[in-house]
N, C-alpha and C. Protein backbone atom coordinates (compact mmCIF):
# COMPACT_ATOMS: atom_id res chain seq x y z
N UNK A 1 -15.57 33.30 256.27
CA UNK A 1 -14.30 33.96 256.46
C UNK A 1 -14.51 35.47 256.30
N UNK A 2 -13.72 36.12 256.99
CA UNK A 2 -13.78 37.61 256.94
C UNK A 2 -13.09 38.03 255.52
N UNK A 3 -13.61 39.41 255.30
CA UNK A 3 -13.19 39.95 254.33
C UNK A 3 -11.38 40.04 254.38
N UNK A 4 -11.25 40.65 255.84
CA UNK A 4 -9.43 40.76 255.82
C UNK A 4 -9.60 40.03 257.02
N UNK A 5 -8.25 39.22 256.71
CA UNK A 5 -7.70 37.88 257.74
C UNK A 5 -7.16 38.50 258.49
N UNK A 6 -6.80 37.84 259.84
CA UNK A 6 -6.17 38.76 261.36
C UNK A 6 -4.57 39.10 260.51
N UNK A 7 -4.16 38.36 259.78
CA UNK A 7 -2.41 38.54 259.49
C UNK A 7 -2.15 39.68 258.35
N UNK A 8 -3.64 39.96 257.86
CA UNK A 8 -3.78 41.46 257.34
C UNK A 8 -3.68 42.19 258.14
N UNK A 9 -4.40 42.30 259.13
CA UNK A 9 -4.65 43.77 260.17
C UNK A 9 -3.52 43.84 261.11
N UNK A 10 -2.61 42.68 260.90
CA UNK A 10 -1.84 42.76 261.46
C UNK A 10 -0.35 43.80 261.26
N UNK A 11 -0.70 43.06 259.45
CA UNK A 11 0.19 43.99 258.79
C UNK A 11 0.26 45.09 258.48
N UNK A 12 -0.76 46.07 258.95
CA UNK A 12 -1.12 47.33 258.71
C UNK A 12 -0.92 47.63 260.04
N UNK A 13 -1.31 47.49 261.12
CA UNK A 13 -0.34 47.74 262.47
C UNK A 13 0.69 47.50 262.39
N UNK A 14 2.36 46.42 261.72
CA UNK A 14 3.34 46.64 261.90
C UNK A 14 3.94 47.64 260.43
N UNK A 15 2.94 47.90 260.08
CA UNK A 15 3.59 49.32 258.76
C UNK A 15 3.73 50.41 259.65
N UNK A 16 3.03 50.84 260.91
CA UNK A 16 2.78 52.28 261.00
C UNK A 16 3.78 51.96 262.90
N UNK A 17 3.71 50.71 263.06
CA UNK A 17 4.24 50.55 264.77
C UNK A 17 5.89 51.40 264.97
N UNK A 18 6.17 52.07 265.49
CA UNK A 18 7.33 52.44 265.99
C UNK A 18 7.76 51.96 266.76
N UNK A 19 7.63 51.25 267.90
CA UNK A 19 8.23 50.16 269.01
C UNK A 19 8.60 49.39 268.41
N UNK A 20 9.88 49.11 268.67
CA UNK A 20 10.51 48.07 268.28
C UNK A 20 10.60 46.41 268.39
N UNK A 21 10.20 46.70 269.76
CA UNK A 21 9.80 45.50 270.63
C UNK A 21 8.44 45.12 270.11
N UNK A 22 7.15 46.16 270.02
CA UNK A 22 5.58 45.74 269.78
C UNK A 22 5.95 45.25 267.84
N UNK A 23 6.68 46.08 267.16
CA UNK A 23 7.06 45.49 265.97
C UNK A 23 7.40 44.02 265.84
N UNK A 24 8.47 44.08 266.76
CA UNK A 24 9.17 42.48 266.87
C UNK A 24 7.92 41.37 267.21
N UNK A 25 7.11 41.60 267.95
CA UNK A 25 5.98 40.67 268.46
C UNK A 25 4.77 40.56 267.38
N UNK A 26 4.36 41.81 266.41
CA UNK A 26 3.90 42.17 265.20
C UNK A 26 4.10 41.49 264.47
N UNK A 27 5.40 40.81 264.07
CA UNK A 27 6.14 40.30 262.95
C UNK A 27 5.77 38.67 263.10
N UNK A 28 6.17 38.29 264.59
CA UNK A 28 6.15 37.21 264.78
C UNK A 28 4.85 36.61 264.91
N UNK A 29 3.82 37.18 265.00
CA UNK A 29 2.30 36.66 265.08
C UNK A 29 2.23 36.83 263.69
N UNK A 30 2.42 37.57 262.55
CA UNK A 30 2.26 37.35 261.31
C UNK A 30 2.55 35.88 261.14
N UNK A 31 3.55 35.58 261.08
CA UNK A 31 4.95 34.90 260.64
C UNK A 31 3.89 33.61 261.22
N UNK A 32 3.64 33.48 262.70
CA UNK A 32 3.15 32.03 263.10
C UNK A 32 2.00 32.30 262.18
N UNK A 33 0.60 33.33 262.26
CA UNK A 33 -0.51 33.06 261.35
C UNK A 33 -0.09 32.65 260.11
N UNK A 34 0.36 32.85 259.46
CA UNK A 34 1.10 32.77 257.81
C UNK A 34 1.57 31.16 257.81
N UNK A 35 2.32 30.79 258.90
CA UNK A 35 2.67 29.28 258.74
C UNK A 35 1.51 28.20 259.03
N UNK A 36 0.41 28.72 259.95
CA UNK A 36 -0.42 27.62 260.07
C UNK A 36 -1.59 27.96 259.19
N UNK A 37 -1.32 29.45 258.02
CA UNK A 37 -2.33 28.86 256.88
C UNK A 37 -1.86 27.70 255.76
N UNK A 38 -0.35 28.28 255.80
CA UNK A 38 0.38 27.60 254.63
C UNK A 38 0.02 26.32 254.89
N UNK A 39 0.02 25.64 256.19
CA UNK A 39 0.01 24.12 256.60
C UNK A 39 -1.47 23.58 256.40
N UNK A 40 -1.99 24.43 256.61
CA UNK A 40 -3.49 24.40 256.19
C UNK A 40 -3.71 23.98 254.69
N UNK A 41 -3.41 25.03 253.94
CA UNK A 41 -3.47 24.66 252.65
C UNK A 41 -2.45 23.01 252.57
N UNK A 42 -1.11 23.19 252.46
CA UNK A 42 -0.92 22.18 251.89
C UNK A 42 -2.00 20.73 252.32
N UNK A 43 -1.76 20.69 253.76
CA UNK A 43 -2.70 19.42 254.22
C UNK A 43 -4.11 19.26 253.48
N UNK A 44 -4.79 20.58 253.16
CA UNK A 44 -5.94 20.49 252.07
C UNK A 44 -5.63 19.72 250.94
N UNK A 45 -4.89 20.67 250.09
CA UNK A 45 -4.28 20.22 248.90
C UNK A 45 -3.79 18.32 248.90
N UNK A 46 -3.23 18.02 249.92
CA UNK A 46 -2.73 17.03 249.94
C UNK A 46 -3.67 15.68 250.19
N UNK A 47 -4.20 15.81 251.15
CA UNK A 47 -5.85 14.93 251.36
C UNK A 47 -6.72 15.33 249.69
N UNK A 48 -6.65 16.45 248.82
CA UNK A 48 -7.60 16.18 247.90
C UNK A 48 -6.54 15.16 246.71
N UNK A 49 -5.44 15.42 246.89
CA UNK A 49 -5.03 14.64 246.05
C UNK A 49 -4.79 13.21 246.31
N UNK A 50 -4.42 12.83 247.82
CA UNK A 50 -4.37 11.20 247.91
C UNK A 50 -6.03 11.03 247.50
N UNK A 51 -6.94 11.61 248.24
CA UNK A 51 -8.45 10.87 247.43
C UNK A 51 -8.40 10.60 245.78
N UNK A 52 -7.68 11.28 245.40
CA UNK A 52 -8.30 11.49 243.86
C UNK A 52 -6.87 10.07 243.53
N UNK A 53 -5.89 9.79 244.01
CA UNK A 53 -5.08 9.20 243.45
C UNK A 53 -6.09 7.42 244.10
N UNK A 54 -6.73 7.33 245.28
CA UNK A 54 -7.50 6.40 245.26
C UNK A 54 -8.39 5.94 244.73
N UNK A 55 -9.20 7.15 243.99
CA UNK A 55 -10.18 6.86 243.01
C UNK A 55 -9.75 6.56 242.12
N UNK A 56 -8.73 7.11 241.56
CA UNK A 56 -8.20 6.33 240.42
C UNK A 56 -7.45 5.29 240.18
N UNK A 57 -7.45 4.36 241.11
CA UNK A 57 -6.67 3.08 241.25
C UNK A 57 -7.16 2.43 240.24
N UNK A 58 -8.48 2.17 239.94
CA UNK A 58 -8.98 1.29 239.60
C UNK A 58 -9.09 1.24 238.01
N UNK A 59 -9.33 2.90 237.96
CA UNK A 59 -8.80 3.34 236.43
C UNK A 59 -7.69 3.11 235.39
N UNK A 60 -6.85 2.64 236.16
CA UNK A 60 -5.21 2.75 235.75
C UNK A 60 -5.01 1.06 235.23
N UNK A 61 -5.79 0.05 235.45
CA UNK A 61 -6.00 -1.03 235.10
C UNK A 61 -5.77 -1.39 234.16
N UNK A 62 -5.06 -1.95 232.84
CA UNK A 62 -5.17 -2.32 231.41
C UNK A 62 -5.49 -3.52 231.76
N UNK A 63 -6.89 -3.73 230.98
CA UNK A 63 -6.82 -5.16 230.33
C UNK A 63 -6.53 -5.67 229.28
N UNK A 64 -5.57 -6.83 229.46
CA UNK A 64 -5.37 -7.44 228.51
C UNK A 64 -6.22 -8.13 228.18
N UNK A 65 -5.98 -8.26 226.37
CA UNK A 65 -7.26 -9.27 225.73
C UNK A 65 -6.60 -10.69 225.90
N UNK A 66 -7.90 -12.04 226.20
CA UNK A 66 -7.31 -12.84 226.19
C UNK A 66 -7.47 -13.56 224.89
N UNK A 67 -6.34 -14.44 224.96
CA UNK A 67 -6.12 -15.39 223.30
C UNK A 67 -7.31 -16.13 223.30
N UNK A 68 -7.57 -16.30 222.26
CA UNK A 68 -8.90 -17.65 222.08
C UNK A 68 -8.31 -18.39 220.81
């Protein structure tokens, strides 16, 4: 991964943009990059946790002692 992500350099072109219109299009390529990291992460986050809730199925087990 790069040091600064495209939705950085992006944001330093819509700090200084005066067009309103190239602003408006500025904003909105942030806005989509920004949502398909967020989705990124969660779907990460979310696949590490169903694994870890499968591994631990087996953990969660009590045995009972039996009577003799």
């Amino acid at each position: 991964m790069r040091n600064k992500e495209r939705w950085q350099e992006l944001c330093e072109l819509a700090a200084v943009e005066q067009d309103s219109e190239k602003l408006l299009a500025l904003v909105q390529e942030i806005n989509r990059l920004l949502d398909d990291k967020r989705n990124r992460l969660l779907n990460k986050q979310s696949g590490a946790t169903e694994s870890k809730t499968e591994s631990d199925i087996g953990r969660n087990i009590e045995v009972q002692p039996r009577d003799q």
